[in-house]
C-alpha atoms as a PDB file:
ATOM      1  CA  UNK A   1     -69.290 -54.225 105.334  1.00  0.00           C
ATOM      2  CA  UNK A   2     -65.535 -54.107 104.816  1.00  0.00           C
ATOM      3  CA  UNK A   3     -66.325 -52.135 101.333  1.00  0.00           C
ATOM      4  CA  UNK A   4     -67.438 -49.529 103.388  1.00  0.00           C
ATOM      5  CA  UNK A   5     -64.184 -49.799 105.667  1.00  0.00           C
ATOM      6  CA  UNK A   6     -62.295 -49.467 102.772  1.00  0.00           C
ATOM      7  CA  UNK A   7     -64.116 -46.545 101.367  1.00  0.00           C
ATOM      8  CA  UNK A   8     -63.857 -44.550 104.817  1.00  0.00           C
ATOM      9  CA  UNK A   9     -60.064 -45.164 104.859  1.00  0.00           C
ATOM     10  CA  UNK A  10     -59.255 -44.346 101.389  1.00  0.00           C
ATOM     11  CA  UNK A  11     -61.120 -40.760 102.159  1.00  0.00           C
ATOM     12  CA  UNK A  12     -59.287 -40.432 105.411  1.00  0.00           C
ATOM     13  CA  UNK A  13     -55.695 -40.876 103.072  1.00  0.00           C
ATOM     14  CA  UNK A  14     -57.162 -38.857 100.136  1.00  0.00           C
ATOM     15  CA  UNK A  15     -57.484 -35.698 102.935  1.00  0.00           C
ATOM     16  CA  UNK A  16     -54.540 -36.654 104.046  1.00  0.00           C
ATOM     17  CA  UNK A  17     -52.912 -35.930 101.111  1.00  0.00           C
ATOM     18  CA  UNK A  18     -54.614 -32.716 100.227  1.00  0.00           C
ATOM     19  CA  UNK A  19     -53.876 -31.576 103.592  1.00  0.00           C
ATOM     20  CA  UNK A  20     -50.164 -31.680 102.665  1.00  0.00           C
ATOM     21  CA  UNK A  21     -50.033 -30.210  99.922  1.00  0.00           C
ATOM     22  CA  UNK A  22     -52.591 -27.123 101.227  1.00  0.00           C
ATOM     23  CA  UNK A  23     -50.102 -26.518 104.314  1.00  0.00           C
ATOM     24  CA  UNK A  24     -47.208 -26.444 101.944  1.00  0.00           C
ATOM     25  CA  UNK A  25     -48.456 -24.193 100.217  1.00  0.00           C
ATOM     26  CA  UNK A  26     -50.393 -21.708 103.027  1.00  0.00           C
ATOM     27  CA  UNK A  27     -46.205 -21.781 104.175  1.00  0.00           C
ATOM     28  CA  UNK A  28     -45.437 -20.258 100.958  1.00  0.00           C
ATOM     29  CA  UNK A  29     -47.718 -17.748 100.222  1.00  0.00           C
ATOM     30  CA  UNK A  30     -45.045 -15.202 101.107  1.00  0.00           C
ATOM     31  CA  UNK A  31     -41.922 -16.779  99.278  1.00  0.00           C
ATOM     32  CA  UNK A  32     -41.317 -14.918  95.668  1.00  0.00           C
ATOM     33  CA  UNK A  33     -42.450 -16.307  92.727  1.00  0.00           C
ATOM     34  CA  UNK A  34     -43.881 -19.618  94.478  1.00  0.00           C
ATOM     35  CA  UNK A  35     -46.066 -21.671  92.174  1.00  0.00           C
ATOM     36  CA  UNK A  36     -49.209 -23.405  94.451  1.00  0.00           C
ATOM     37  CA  UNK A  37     -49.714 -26.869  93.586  1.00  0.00           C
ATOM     38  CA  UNK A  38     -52.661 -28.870  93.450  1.00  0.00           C
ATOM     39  CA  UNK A  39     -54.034 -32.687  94.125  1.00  0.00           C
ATOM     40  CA  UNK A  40     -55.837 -34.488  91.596  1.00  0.00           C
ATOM     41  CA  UNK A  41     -58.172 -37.475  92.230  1.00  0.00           C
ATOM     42  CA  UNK A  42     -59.844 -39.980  90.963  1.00  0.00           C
ATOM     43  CA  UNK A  43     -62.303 -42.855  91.346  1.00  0.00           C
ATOM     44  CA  UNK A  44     -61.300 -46.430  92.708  1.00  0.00           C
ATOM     45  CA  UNK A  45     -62.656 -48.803  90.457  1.00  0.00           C
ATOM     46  CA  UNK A  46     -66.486 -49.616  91.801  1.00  0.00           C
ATOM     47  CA  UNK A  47     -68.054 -53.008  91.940  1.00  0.00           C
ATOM     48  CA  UNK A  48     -71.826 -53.704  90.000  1.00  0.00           C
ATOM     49  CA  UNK A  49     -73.850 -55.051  91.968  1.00  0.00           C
ATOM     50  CA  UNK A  50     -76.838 -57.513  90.658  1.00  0.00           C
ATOM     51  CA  UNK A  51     -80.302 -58.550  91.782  1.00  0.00           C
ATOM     52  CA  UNK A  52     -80.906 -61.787  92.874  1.00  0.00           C
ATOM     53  CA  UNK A  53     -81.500 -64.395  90.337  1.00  0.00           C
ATOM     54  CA  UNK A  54     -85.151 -64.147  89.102  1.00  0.00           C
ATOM     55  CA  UNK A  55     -87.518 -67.408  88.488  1.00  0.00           C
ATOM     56  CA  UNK A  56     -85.703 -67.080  84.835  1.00  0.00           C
ATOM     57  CA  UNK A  57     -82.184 -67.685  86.400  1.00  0.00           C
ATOM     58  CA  UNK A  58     -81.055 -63.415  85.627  1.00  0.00           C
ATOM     59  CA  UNK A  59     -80.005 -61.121  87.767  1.00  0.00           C
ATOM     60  CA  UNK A  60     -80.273 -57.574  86.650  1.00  0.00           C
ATOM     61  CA  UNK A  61     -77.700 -55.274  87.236  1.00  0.00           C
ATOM     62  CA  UNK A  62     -78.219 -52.749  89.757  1.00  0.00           C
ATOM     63  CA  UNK A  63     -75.809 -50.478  89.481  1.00  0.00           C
ATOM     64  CA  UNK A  64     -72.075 -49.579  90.471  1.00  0.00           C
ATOM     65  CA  UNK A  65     -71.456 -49.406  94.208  1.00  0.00           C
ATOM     66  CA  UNK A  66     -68.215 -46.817  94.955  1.00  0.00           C
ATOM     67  CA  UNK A  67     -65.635 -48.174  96.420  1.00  0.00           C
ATOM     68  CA  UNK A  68     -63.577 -44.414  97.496  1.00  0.00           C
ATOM     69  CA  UNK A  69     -61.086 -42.286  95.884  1.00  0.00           C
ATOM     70  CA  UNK A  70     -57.049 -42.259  95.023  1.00  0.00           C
ATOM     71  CA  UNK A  71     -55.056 -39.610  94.596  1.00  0.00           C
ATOM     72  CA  UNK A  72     -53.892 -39.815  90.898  1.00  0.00           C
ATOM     73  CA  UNK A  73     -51.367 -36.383  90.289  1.00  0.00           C
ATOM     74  CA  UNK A  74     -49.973 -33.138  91.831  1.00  0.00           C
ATOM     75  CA  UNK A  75     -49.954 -30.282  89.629  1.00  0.00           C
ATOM     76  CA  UNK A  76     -48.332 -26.684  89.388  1.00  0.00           C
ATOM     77  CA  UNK A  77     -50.795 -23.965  88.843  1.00  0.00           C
ATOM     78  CA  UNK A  78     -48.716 -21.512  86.797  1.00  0.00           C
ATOM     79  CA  UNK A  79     -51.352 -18.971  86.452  1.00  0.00           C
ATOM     80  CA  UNK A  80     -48.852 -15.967  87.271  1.00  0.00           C
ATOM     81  CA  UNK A  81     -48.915 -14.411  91.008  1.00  0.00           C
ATOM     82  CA  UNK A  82     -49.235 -10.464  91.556  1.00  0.00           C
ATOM     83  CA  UNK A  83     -46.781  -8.316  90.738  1.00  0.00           C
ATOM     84  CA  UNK A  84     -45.390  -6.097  93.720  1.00  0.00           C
ATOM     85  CA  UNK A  85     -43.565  -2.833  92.977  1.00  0.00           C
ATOM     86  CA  UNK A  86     -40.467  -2.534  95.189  1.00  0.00           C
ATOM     87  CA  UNK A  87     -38.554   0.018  93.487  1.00  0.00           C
ATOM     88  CA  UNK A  88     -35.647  -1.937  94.644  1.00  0.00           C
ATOM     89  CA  UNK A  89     -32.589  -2.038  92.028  1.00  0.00           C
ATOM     90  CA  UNK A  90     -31.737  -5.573  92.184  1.00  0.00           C
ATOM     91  CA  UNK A  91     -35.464  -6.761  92.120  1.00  0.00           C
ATOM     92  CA  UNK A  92     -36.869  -8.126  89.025  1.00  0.00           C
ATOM     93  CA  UNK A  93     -40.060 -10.106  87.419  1.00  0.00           C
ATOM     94  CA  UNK A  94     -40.610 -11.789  84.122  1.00  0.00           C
ATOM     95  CA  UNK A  95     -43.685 -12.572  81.674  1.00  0.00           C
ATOM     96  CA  UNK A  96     -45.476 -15.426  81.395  1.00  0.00           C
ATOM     97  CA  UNK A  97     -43.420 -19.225  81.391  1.00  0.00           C
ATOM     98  CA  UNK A  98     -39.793 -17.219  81.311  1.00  0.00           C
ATOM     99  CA  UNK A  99     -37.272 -17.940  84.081  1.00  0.00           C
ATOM    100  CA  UNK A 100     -34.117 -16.836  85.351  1.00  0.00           C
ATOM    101  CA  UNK A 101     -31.178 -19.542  84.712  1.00  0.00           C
ATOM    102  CA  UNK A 102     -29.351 -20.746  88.425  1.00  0.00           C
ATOM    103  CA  UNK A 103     -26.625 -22.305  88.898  1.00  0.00           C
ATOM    104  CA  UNK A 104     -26.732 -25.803  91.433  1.00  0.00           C
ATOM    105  CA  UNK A 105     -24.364 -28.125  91.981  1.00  0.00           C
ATOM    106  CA  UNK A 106     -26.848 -29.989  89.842  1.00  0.00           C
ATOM    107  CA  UNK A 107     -26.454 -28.526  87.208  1.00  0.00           C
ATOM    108  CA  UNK A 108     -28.647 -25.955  85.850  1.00  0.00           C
ATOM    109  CA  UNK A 109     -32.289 -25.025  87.227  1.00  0.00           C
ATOM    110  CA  UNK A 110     -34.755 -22.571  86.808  1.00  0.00           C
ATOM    111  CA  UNK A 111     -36.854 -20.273  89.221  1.00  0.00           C
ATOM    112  CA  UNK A 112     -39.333 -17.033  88.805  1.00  0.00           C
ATOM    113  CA  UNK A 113     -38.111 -15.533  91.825  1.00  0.00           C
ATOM    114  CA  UNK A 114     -36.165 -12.120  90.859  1.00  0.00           C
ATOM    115  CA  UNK A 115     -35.215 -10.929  94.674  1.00  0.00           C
ATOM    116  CA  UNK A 116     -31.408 -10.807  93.694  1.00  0.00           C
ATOM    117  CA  UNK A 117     -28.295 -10.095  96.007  1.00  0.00           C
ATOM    118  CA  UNK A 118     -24.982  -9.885  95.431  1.00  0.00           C
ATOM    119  CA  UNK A 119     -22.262 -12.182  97.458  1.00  0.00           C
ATOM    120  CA  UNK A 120     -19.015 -11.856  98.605  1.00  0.00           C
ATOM    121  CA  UNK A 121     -17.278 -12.469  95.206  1.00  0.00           C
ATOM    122  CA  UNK A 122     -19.579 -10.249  93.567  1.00  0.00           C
ATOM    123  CA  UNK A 123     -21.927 -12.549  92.251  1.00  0.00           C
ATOM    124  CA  UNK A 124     -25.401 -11.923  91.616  1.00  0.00           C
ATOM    125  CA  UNK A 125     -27.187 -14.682  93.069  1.00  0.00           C
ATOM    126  CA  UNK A 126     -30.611 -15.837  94.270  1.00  0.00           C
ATOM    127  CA  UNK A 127     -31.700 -15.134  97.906  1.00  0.00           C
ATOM    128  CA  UNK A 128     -30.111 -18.362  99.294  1.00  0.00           C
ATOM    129  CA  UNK A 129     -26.872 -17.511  97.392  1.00  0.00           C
ATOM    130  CA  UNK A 130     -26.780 -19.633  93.955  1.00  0.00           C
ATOM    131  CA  UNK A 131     -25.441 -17.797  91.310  1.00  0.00           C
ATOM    132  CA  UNK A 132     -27.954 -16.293  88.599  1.00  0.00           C
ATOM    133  CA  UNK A 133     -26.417 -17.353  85.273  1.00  0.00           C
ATOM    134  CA  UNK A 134     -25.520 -14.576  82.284  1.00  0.00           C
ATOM    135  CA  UNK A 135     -26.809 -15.140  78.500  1.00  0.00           C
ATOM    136  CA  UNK A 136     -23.319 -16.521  78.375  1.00  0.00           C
ATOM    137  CA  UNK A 137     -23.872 -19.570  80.841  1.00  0.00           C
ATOM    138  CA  UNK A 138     -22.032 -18.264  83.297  1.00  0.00           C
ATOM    139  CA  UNK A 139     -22.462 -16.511  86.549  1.00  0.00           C
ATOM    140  CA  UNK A 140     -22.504 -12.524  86.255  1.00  0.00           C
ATOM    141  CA  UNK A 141     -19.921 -10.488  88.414  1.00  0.00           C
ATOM    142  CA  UNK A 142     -20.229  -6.994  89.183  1.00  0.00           C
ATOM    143  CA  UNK A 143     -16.523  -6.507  90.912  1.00  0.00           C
ATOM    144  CA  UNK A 144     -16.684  -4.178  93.852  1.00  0.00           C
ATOM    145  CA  UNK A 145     -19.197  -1.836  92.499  1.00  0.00           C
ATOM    146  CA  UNK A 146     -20.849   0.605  94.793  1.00  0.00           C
ATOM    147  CA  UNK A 147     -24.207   0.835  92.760  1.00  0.00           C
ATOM    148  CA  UNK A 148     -25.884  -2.774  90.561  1.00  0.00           C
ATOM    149  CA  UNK A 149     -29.302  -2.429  89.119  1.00  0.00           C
ATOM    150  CA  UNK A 150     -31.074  -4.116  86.395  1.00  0.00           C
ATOM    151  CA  UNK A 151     -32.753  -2.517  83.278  1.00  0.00           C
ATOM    152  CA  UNK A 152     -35.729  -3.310  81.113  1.00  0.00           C
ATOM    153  CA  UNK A 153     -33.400  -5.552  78.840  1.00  0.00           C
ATOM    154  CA  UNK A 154     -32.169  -7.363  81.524  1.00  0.00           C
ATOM    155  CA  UNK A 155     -28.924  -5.484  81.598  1.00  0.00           C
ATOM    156  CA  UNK A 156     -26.999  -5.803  84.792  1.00  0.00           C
ATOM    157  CA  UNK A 157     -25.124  -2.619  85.334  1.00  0.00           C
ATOM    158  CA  UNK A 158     -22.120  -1.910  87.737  1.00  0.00           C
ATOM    159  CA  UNK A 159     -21.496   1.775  88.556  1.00  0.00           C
ATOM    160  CA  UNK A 160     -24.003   2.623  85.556  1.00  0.00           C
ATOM    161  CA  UNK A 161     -21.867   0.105  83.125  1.00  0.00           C
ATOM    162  CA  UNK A 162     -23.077  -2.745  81.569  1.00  0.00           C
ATOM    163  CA  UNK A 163     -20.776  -5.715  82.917  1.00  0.00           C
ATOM    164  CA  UNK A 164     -23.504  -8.877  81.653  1.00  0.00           C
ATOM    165  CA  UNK A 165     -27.510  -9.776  80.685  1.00  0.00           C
ATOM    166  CA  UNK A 166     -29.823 -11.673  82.435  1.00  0.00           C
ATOM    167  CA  UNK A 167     -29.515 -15.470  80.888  1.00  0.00           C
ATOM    168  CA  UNK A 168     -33.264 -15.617  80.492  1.00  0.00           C
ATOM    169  CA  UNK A 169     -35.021 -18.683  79.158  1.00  0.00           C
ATOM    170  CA  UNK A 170     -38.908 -19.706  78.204  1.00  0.00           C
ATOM    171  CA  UNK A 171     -40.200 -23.177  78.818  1.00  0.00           C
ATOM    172  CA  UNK A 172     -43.110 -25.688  78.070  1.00  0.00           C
ATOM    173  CA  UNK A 173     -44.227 -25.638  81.400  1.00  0.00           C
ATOM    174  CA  UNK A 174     -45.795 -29.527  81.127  1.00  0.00           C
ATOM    175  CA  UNK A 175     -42.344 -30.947  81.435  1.00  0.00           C
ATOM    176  CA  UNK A 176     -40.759 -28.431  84.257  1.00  0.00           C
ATOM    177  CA  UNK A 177     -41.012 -29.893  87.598  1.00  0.00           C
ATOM    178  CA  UNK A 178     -40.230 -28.892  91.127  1.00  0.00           C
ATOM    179  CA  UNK A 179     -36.556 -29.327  92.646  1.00  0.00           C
ATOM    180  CA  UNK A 180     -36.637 -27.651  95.793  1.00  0.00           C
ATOM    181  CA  UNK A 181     -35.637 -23.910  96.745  1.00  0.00           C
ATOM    182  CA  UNK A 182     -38.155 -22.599  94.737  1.00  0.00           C
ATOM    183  CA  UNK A 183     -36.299 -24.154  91.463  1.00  0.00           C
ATOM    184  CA  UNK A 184     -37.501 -26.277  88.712  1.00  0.00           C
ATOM    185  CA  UNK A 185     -35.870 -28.066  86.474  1.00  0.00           C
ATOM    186  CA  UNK A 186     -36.846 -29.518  82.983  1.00  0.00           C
ATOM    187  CA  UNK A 187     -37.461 -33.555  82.630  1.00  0.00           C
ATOM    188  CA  UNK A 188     -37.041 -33.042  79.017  1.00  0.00           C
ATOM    189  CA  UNK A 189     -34.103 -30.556  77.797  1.00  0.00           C
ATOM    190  CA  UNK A 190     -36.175 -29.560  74.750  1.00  0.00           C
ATOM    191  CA  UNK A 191     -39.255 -28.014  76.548  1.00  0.00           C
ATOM    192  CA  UNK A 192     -36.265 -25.288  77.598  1.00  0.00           C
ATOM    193  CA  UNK A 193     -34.854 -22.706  75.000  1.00  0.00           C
ATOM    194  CA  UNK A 194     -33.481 -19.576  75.070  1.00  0.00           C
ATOM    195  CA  UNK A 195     -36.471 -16.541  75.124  1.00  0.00           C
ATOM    196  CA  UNK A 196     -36.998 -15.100  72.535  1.00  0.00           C
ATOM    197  CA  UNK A 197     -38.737 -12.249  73.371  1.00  0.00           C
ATOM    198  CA  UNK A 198     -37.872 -11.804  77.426  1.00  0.00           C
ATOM    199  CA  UNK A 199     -40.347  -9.614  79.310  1.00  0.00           C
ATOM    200  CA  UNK A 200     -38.086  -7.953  82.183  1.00  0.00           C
ATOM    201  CA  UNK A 201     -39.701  -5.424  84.621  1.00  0.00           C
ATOM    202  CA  UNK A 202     -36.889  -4.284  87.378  1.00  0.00           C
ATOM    203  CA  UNK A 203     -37.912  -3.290  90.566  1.00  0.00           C
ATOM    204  CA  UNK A 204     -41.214  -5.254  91.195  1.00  0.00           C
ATOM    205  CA  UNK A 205     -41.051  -9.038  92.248  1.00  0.00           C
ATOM    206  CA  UNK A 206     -43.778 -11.894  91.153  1.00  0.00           C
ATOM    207  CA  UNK A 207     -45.666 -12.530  94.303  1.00  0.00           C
ATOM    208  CA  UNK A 208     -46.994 -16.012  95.456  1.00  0.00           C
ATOM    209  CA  UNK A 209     -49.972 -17.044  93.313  1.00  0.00           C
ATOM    210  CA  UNK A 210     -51.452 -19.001  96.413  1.00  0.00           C
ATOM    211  CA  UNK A 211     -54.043 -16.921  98.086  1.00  0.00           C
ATOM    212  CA  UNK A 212     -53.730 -18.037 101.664  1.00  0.00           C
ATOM    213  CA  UNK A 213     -57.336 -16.674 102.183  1.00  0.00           C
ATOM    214  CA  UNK A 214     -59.382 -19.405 100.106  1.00  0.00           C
ATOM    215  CA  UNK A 215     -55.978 -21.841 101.353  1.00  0.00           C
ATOM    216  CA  UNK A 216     -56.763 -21.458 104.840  1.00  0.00           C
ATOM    217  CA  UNK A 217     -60.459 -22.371 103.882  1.00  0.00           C
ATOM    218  CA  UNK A 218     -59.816 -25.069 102.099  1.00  0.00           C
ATOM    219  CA  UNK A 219     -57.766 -26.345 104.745  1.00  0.00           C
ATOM    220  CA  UNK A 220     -60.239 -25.950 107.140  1.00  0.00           C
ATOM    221  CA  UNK A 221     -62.523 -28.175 104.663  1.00  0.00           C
ATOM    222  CA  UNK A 222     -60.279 -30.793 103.979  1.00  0.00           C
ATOM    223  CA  UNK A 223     -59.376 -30.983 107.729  1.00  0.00           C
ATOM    224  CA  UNK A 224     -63.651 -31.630 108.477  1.00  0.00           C
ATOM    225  CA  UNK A 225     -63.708 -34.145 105.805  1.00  0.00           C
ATOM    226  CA  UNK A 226     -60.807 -36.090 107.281  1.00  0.00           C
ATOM    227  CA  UNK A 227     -62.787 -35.858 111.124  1.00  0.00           C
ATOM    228  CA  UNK A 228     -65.992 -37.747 109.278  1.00  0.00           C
ATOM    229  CA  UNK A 229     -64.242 -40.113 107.224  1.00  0.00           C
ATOM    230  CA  UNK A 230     -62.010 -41.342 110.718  1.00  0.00           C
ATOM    231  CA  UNK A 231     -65.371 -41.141 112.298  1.00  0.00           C
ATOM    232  CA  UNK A 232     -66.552 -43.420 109.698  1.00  0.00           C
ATOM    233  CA  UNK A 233     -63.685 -45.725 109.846  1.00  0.00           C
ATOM    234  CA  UNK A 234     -64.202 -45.998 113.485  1.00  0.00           C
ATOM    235  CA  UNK A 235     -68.333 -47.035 112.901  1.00  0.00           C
ATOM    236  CA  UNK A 236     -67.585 -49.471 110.734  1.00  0.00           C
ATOM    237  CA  UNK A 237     -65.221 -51.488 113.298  1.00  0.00           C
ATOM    238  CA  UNK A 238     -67.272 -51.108 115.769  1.00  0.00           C
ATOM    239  CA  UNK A 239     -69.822 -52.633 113.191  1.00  0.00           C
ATOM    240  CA  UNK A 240     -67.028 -55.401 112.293  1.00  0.00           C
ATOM    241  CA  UNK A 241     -67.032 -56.159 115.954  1.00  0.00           C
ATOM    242  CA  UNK A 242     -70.268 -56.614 116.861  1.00  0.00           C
ATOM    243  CA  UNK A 243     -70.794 -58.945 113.581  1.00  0.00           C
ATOM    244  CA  UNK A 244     -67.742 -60.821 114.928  1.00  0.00           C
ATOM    245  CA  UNK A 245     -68.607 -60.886 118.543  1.00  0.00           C
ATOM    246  CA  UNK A 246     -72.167 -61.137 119.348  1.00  0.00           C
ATOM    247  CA  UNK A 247     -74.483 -62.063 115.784  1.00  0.00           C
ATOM    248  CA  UNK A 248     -72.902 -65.743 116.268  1.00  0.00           C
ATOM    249  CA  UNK A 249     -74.916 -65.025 119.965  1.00  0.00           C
ATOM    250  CA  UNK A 250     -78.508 -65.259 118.648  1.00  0.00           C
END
């Protein structure tokens, strides 16, 4: 009786879980260049279950008897979100795995999101104000300029004059993981290089890839599921108590 506790409660934590990570990501299907993430799961280990012995002293196997599931992983889906055209100067997307290089206190991190500004020094800089790095490593400054745009070669230009490029870099995207702010950063320093061939398209910005649609439904799933494994939970202690309470009665 308890395996079937067991099982109801590991399928009330495995929804749970996806629950999370589905709300994070309905909450970002707006933000720019947002990756979606995903749950994996797998299998707790079962137990085989046997006949009774036999006049011969064997007991057959049966089968396996499930004992729930585990979350095992959360993964980025980096299948590249819809490209919006803007037409604005400082907006910008990239090609597949490239990323503009930020500056953190940190250190150095990496994020798809191309919705630039420029701060009170005259930094370019991401939405919440880090500074967008230059091929040179270091932050690009554009002055007091009146007019900053980006080109196709990831020029910035102040006043129509060149004043730094995009630092633009290409990565394995196995070993880039999430650091907050819509920033990754690489767990191994060689999945991250310099690109070779970057793919810069000004004015249009990288949309979400989560579609907040088939989100919302799968929310709305997950959210059931949980209901009837807590429903299940709850029948097997009522179960537990009656075996507990009342079968040493008869």
């Amino acid at each position: 009786m308890e395996r079937g506790l067991y099982a109801a409660a590991s399928g009330m934590i495995s929804n749970q879980a996806m629950q999370e990570t589905l709300a994070n990501n309905i909450a970002n299907a707006t933000t720019v260049g947002y990756k979606q993430e995903n749950d994996t799961f797998s299998a707790v280990q079962g137990m085989v279950l046997n006949r009774l012995q036999d006049g011969q002293g064997n007991g057959p196997e049966i089968g396996e008897l499930g004992m729930g599931v585990r979350l095992s992983g959360t993964y980025t889906d980096w299948q590249q979100g819809p490209l919006a055209q803007t037409g604005r100067m400082l907006d910008a997307s990239l090609g597949d795995n490239q990323f503009f290089a930020v500056q953190t206190a940190q250190g150095v991190r990496y994020t798809r999101a191309g919705n630039f500004q420029i701060d009170g020094q005259g930094n370019l800089t991401t939405d919440s104000g880090k500074a967008i790095l230059g091929e040179s490593g270091q932050p690009i400054n554009v002055g007091k300029a009146t007019e900053v745009a980006i080109d196709g070669r990831g020029n910035l230009l102040a006043n129509r004059q060149i004043v730094g490029k995009l630092g633009i870099a290409e990565a394995d995207t196995r070993f880039l993981l999430k650091a907050g702010d819509n920033l990754f950063e690489a767990s191994n320093p060689n999945a991250i290089r310099t690109a070779a061939n970057p793919v810069v398209r000004p004015g249009t910005l990288e949309q979400s890839n989560m579609n907040i649609v088939l989100g919302m439904v799968r929310l709305l799933t997950t959210s059931r599921s949980f209901e009837m494994s807590q429903k299940a939970v709850a029948t097997q202690d009522e179960l537990l108590r009656q075996a507990a309470t009342e079968v040493g009665k008869v």
